[in-house]
PDB file of N, CA and C in Angstrom:
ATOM      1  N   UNK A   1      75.673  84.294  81.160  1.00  0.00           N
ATOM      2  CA  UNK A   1      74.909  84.810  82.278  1.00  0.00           C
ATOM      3  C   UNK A   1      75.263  84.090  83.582  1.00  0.00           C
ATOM      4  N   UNK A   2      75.353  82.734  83.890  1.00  0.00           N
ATOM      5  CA  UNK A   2      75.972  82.024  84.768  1.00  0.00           C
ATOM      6  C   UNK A   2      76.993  82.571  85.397  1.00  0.00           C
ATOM      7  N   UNK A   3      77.902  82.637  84.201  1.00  0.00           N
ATOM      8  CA  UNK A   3      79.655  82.892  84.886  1.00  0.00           C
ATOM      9  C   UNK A   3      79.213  84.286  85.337  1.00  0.00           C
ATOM     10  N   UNK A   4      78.077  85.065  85.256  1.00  0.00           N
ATOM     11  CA  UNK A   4      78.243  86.362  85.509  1.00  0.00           C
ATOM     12  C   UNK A   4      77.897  86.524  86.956  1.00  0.00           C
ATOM     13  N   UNK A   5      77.298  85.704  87.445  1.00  0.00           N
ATOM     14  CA  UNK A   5      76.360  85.737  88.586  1.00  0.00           C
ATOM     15  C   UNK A   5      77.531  84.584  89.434  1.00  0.00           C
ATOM     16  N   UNK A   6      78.289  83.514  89.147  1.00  0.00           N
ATOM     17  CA  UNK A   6      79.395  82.645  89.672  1.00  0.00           C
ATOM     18  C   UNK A   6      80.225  84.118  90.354  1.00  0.00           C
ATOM     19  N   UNK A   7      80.511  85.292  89.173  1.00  0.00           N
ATOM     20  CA  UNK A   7      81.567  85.857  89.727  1.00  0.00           C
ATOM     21  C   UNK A   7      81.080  86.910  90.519  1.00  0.00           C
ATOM     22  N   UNK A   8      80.061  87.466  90.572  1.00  0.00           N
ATOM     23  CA  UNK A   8      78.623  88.199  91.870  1.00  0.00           C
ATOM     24  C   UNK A   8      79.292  88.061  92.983  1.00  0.00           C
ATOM     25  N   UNK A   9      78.649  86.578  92.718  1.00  0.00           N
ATOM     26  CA  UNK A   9      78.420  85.791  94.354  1.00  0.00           C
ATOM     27  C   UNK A   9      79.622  85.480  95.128  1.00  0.00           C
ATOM     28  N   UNK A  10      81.192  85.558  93.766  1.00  0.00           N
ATOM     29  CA  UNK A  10      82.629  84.726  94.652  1.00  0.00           C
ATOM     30  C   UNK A  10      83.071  86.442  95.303  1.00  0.00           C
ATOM     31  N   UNK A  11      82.586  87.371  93.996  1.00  0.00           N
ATOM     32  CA  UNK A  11      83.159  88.878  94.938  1.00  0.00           C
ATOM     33  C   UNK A  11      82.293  88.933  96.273  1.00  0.00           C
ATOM     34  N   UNK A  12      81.052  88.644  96.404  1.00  0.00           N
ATOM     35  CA  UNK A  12      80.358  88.897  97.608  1.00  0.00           C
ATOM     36  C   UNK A  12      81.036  87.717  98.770  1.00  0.00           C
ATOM     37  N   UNK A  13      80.884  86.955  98.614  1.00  0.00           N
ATOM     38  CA  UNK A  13      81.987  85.753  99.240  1.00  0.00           C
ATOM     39  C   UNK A  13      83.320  85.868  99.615  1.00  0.00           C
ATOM     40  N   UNK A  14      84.011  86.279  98.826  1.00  0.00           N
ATOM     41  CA  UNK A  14      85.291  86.463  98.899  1.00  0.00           C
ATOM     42  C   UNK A  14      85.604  88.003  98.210  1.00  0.00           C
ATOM     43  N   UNK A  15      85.794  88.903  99.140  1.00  0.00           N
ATOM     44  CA  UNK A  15      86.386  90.125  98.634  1.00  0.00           C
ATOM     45  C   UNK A  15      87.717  89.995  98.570  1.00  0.00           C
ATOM     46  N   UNK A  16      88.029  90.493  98.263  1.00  0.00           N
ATOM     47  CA  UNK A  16      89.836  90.972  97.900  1.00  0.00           C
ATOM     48  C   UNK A  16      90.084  92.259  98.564  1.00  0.00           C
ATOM     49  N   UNK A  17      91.335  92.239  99.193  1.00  0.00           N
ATOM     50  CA  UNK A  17      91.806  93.209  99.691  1.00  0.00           C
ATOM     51  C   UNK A  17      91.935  94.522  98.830  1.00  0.00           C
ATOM     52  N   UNK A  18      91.140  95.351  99.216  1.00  0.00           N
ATOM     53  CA  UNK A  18      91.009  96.759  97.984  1.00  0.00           C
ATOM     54  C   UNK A  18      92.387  97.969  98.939  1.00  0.00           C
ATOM     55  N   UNK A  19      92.906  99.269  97.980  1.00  0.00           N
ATOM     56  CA  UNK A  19      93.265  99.702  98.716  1.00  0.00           C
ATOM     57  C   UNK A  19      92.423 100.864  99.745  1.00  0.00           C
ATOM     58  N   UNK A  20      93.217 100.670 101.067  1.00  0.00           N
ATOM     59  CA  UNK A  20      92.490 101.443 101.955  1.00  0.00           C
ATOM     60  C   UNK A  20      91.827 100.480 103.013  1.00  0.00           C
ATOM     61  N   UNK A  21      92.041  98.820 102.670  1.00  0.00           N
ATOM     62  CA  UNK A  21      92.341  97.651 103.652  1.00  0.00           C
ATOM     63  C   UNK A  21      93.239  97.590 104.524  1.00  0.00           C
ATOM     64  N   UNK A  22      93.031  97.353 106.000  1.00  0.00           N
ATOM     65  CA  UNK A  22      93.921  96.920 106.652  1.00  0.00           C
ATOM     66  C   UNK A  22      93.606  95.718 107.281  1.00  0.00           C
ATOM     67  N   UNK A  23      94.602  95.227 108.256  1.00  0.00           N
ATOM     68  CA  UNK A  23      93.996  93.771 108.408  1.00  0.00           C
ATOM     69  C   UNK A  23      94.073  94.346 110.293  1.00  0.00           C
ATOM     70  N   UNK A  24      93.875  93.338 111.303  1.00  0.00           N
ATOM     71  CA  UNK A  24      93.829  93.571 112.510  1.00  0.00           C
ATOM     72  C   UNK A  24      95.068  94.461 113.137  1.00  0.00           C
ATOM     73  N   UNK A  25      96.061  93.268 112.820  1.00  0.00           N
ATOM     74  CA  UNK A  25      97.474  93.237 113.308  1.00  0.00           C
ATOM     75  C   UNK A  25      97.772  95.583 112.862  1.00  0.00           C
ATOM     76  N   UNK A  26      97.627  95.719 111.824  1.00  0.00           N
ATOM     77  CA  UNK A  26      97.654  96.917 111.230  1.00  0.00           C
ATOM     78  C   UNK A  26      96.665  98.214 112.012  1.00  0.00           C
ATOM     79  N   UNK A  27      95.308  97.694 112.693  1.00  0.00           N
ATOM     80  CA  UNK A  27      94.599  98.545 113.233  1.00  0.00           C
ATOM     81  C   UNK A  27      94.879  98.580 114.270  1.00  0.00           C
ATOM     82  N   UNK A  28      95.349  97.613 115.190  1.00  0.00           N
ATOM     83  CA  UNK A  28      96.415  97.258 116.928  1.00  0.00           C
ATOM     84  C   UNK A  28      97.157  98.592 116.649  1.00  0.00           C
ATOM     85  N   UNK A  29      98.499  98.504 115.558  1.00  0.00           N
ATOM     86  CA  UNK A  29      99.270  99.540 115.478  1.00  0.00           C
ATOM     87  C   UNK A  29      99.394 101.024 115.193  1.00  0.00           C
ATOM     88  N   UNK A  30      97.695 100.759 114.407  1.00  0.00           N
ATOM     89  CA  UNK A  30      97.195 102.445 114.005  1.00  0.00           C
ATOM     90  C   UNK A  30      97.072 102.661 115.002  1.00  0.00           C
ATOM     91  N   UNK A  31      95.869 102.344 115.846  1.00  0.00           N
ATOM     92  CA  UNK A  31      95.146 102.811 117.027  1.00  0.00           C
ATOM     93  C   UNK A  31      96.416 103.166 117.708  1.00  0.00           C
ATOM     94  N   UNK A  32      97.401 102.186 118.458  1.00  0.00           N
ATOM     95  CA  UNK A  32      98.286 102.611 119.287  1.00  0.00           C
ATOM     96  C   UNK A  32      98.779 104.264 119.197  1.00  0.00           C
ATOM     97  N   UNK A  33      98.853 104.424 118.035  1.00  0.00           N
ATOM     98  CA  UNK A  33      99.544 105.343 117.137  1.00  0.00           C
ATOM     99  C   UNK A  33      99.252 106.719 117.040  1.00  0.00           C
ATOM    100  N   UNK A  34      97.627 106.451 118.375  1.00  0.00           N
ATOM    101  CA  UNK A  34      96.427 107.857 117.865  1.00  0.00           C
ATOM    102  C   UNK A  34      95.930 107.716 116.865  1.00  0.00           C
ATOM    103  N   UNK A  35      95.687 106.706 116.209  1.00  0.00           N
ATOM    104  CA  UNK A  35      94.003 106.482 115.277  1.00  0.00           C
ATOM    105  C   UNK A  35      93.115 106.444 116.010  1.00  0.00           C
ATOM    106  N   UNK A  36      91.992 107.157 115.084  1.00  0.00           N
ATOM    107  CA  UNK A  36      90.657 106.465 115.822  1.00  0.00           C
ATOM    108  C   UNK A  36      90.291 105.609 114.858  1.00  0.00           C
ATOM    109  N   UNK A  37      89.267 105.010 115.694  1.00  0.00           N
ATOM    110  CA  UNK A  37      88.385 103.648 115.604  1.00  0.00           C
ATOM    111  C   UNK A  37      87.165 103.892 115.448  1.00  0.00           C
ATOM    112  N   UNK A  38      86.228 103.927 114.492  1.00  0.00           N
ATOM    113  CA  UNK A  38      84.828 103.785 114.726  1.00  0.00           C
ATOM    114  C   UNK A  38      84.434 102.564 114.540  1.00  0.00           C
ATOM    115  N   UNK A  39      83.151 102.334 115.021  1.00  0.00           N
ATOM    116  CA  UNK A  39      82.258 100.910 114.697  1.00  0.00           C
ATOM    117  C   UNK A  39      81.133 101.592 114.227  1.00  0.00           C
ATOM    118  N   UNK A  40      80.951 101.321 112.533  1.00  0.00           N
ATOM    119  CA  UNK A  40      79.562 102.208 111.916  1.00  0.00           C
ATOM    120  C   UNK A  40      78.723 100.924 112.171  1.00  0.00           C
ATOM    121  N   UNK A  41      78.503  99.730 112.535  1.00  0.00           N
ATOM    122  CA  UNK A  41      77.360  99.141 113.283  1.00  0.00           C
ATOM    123  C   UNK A  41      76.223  99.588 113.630  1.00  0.00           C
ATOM    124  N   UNK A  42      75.215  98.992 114.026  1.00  0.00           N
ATOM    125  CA  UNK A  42      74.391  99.556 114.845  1.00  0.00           C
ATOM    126  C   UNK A  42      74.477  99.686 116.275  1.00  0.00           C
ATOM    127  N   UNK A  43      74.082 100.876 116.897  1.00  0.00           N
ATOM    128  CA  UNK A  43      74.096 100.779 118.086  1.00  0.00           C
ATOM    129  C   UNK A  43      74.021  99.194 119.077  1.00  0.00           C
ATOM    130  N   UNK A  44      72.882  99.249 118.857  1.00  0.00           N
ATOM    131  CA  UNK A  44      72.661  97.520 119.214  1.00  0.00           C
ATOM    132  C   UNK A  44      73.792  96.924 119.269  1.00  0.00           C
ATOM    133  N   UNK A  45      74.683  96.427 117.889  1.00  0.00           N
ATOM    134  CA  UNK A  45      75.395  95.752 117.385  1.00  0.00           C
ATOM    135  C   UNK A  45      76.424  95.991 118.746  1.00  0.00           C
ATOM    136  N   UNK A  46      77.459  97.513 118.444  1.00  0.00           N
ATOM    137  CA  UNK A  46      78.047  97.620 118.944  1.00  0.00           C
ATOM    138  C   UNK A  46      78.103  97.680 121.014  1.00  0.00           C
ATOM    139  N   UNK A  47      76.816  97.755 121.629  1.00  0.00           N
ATOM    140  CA  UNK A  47      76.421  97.223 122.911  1.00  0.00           C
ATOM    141  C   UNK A  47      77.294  95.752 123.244  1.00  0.00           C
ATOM    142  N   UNK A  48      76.597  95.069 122.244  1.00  0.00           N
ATOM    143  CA  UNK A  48      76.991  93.333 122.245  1.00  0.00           C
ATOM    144  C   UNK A  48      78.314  93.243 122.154  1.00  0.00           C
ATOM    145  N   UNK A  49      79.465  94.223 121.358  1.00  0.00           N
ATOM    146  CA  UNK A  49      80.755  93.943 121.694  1.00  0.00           C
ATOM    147  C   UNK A  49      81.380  94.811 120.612  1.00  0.00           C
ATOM    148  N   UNK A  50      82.360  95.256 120.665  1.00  0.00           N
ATOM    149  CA  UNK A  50      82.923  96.203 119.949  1.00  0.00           C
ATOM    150  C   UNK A  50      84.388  96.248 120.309  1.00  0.00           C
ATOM    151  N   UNK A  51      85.393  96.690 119.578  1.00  0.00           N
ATOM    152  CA  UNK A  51      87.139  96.721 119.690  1.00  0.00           C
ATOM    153  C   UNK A  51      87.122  98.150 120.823  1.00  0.00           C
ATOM    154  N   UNK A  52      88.040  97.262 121.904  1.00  0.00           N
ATOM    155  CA  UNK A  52      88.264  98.594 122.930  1.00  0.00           C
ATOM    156  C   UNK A  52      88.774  99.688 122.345  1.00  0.00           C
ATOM    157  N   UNK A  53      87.876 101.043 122.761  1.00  0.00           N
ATOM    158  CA  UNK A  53      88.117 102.325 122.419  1.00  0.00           C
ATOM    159  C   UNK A  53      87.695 103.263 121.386  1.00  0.00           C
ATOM    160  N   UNK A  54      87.232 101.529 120.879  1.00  0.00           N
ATOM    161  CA  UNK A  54      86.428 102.435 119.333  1.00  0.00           C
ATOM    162  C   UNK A  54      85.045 103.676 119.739  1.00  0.00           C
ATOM    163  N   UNK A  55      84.272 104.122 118.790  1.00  0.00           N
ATOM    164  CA  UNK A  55      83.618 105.245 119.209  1.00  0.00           C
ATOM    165  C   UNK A  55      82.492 104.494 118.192  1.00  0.00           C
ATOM    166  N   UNK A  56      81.516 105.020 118.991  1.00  0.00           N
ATOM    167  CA  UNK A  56      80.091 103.942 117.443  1.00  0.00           C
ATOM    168  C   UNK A  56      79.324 105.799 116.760  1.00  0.00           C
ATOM    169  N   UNK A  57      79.440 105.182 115.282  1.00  0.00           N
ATOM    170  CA  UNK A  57      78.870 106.226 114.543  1.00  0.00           C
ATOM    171  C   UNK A  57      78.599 105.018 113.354  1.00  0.00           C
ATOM    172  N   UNK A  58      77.078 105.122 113.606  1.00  0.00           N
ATOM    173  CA  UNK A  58      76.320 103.827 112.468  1.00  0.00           C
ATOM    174  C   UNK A  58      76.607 104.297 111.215  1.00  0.00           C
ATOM    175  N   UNK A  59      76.394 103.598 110.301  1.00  0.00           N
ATOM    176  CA  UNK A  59      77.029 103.549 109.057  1.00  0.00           C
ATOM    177  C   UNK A  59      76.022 104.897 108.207  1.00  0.00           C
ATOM    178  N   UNK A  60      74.751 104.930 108.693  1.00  0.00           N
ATOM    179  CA  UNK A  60      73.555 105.903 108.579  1.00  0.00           C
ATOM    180  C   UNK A  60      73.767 107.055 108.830  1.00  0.00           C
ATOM    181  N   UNK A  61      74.448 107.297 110.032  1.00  0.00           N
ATOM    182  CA  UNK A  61      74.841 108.523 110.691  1.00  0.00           C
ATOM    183  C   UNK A  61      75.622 109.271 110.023  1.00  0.00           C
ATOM    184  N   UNK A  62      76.709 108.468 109.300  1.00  0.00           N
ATOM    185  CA  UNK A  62      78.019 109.224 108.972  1.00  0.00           C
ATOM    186  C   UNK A  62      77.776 110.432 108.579  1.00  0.00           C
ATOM    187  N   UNK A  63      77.037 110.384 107.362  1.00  0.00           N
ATOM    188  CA  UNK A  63      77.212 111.867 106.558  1.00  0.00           C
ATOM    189  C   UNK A  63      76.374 113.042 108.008  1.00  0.00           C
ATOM    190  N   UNK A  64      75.218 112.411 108.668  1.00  0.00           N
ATOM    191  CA  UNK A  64      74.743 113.069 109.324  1.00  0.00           C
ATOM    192  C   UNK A  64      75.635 114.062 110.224  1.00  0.00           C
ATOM    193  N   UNK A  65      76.451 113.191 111.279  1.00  0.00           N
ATOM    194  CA  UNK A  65      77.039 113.396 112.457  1.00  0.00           C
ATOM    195  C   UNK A  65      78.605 113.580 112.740  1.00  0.00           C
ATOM    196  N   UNK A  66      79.220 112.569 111.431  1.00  0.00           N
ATOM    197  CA  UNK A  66      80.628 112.448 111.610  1.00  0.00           C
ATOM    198  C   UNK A  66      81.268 114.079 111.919  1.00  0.00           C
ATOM    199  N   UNK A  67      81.417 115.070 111.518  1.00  0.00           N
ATOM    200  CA  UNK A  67      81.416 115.936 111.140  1.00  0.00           C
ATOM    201  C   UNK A  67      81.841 116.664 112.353  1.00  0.00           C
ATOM    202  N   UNK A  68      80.340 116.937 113.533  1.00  0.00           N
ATOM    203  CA  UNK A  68      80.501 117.195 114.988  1.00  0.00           C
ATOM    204  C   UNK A  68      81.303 116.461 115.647  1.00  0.00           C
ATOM    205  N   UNK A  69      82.057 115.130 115.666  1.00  0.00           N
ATOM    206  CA  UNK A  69      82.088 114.069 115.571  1.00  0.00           C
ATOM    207  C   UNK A  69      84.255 114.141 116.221  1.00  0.00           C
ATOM    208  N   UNK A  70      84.509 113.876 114.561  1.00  0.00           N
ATOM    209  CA  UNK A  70      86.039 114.050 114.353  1.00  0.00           C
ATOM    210  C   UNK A  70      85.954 115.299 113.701  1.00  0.00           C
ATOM    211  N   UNK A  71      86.884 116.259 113.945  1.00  0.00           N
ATOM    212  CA  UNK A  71      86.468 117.832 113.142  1.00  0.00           C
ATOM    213  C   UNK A  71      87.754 117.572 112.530  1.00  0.00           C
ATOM    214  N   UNK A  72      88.941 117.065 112.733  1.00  0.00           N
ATOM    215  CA  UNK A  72      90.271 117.061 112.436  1.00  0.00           C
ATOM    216  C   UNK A  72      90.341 115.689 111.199  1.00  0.00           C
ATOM    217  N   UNK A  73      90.168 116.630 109.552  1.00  0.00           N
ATOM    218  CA  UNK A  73      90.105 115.914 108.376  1.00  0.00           C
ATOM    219  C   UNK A  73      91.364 115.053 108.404  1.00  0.00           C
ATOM    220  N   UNK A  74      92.429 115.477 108.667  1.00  0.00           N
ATOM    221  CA  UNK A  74      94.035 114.424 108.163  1.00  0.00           C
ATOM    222  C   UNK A  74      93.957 113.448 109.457  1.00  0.00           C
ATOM    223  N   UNK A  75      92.841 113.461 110.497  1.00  0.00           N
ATOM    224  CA  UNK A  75      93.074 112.640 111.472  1.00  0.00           C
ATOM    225  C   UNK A  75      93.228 110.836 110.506  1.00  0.00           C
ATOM    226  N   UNK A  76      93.871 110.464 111.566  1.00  0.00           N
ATOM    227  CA  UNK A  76      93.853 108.552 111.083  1.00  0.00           C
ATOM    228  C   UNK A  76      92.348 107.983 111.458  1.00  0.00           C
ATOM    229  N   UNK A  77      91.923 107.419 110.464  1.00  0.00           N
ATOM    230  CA  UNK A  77      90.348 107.069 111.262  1.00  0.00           C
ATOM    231  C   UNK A  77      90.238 105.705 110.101  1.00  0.00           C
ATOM    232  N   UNK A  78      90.055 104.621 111.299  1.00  0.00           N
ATOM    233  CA  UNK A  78      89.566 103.526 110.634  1.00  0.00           C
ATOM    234  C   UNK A  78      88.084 102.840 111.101  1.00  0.00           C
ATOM    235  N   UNK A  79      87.774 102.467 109.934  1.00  0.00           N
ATOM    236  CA  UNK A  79      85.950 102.037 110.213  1.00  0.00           C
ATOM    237  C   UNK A  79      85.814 100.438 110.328  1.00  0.00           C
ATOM    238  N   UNK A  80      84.909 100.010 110.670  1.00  0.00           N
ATOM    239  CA  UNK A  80      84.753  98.589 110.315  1.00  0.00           C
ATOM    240  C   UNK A  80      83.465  98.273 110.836  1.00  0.00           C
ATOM    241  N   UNK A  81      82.890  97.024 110.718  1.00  0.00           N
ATOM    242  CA  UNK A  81      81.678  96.771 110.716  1.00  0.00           C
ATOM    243  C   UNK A  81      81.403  95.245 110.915  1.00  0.00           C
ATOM    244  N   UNK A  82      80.818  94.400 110.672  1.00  0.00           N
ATOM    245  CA  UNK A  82      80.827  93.371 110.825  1.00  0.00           C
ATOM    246  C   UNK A  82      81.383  92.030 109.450  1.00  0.00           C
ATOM    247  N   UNK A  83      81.349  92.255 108.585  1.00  0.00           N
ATOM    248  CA  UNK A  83      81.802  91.685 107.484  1.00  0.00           C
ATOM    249  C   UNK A  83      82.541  92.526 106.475  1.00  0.00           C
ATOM    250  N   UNK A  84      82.508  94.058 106.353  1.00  0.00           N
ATOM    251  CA  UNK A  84      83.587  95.134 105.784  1.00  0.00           C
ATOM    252  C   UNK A  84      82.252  95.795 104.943  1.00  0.00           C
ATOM    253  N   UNK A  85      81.246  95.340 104.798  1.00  0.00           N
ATOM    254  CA  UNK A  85      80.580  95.884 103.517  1.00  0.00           C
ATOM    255  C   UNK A  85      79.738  97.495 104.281  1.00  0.00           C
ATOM    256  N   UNK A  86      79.602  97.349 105.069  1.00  0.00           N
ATOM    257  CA  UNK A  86      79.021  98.993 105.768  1.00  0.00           C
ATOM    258  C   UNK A  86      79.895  99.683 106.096  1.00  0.00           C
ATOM    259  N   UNK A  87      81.501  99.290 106.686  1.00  0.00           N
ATOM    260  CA  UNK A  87      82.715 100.269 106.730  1.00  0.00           C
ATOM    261  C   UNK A  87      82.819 100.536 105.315  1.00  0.00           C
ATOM    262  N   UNK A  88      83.334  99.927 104.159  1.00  0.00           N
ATOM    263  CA  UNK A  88      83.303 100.760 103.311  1.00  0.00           C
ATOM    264  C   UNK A  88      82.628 101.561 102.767  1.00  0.00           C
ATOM    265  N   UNK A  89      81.508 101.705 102.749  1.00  0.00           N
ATOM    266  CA  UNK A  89      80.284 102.458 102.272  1.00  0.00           C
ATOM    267  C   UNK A  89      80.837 103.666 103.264  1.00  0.00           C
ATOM    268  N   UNK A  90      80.955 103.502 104.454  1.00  0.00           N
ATOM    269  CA  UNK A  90      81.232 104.603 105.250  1.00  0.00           C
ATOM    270  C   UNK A  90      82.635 105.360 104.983  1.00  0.00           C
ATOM    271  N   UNK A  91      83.445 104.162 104.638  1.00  0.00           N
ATOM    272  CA  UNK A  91      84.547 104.843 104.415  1.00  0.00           C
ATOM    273  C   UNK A  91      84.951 105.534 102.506  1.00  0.00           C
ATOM    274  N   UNK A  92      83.894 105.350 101.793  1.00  0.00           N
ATOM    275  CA  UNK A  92      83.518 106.082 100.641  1.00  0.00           C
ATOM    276  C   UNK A  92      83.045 107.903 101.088  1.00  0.00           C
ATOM    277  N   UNK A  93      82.178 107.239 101.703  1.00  0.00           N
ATOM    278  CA  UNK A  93      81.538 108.436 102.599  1.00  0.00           C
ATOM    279  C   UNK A  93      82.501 109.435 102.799  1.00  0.00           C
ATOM    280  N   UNK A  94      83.225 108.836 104.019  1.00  0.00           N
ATOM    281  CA  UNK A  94      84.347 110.096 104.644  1.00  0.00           C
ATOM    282  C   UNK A  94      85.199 110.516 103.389  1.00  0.00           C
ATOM    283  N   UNK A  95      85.533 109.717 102.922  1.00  0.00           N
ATOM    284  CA  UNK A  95      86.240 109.987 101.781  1.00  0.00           C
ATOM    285  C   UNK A  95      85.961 111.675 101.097  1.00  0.00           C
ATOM    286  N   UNK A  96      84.448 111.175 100.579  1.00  0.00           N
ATOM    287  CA  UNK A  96      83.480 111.963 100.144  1.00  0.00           C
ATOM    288  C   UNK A  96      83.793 113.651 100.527  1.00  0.00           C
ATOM    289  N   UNK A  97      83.493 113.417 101.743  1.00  0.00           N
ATOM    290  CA  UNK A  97      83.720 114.392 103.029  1.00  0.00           C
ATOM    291  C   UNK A  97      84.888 115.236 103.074  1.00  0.00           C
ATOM    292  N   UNK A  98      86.229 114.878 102.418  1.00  0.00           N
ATOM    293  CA  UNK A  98      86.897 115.221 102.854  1.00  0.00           C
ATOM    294  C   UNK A  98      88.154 114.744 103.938  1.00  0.00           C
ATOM    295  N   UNK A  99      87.564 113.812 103.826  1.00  0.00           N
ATOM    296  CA  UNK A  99      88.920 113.087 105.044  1.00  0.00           C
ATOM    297  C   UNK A  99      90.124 112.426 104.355  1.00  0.00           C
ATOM    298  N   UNK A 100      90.811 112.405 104.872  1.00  0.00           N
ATOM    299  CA  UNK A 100      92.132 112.199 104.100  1.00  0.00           C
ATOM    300  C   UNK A 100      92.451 110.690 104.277  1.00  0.00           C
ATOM    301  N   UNK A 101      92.857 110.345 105.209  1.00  0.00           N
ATOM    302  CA  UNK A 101      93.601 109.069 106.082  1.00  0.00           C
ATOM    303  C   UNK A 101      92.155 108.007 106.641  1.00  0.00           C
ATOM    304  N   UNK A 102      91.779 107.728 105.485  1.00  0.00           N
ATOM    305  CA  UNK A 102      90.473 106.433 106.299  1.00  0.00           C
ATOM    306  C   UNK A 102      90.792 105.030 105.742  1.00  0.00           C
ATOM    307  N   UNK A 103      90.856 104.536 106.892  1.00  0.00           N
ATOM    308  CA  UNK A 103      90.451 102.928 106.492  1.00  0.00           C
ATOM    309  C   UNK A 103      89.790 102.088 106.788  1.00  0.00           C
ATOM    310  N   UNK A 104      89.661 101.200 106.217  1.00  0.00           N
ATOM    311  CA  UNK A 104      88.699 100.066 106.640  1.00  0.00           C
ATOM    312  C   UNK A 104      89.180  98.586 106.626  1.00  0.00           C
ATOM    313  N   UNK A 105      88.722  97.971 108.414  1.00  0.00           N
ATOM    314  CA  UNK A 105      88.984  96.504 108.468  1.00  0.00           C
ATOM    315  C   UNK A 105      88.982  95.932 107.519  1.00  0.00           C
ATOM    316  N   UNK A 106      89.411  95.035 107.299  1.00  0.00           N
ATOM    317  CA  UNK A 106      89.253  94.060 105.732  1.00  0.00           C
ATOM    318  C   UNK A 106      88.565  93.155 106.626  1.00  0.00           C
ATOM    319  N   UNK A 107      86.907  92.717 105.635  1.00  0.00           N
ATOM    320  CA  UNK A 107      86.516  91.627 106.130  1.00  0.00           C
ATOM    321  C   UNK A 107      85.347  91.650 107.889  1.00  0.00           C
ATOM    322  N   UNK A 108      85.951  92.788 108.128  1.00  0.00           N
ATOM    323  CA  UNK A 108      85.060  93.326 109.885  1.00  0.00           C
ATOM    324  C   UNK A 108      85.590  92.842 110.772  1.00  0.00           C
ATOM    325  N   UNK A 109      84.691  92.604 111.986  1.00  0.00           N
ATOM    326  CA  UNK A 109      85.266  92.381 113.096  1.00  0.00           C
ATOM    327  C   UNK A 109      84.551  90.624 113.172  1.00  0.00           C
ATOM    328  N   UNK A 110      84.132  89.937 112.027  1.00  0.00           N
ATOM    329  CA  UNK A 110      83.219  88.626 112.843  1.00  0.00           C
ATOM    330  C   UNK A 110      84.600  87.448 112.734  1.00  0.00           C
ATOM    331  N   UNK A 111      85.593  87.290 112.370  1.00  0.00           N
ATOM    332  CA  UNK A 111      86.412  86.930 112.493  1.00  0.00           C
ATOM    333  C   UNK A 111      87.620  86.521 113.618  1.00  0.00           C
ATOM    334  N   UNK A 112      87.819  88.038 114.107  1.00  0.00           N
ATOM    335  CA  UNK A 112      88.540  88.800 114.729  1.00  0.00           C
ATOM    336  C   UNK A 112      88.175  88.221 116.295  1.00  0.00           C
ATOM    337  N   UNK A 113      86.851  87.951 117.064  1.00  0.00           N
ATOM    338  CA  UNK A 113      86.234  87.938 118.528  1.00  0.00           C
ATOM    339  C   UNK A 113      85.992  85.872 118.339  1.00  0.00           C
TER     340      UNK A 113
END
């Protein structure tokens, strides 16, 4: 039971790069590229500071809004959040949805500023 909860807490601690990770250097070159950028943050969050150009659609919203949003499914669209754990949820989401090309920061943006 120990080792079960040791290895919980090292995945919550330390994720591993899953696929559909990118790292900064990789989202610089998407974006350049015509990716978009969301910040599923909270509004709030994203006020206080956010990656130039990104577009904020909270992690809540997605299924709501994305939709009206980006209409173009094969678009490049990467998510991120503050530690990676609400971009991916979001980026399950789009997935979900229909989107083809999503990724997510590895890790978020608290690193990164």
């Amino acid at each position: 039971m120990i080792s079960k909860i040791k290895k919980i807490i090292k995945n919550k601690l330390y994720r591993e790069m899953e696929e559909g990770d990118i790292v900064i250097d990789e989202l610089k070159s998407y974006q350049n590229n015509g990716a978009v950028v969301v910040d599923v943050r909270s509004p709030q969050e994203y006020e206080e500071g956010h990656i130039d150009g990104a577009i904020s659609i909270p992690e809540y919203n997605i299924k709501k809004n994305v939709e009206n949003i980006l209409k173009d499914k094969n678009e490049k669209i990467i998510v991120y959040c503050s530690s990676g754990g609400r971009s991916r949820k979001a980026q399950k989401t789009l997935k979900k949805l229909g989107y083809n090309k999503v990724y997510n920061l590895y890790n978020g943006i608290e690193n990164y500023f």
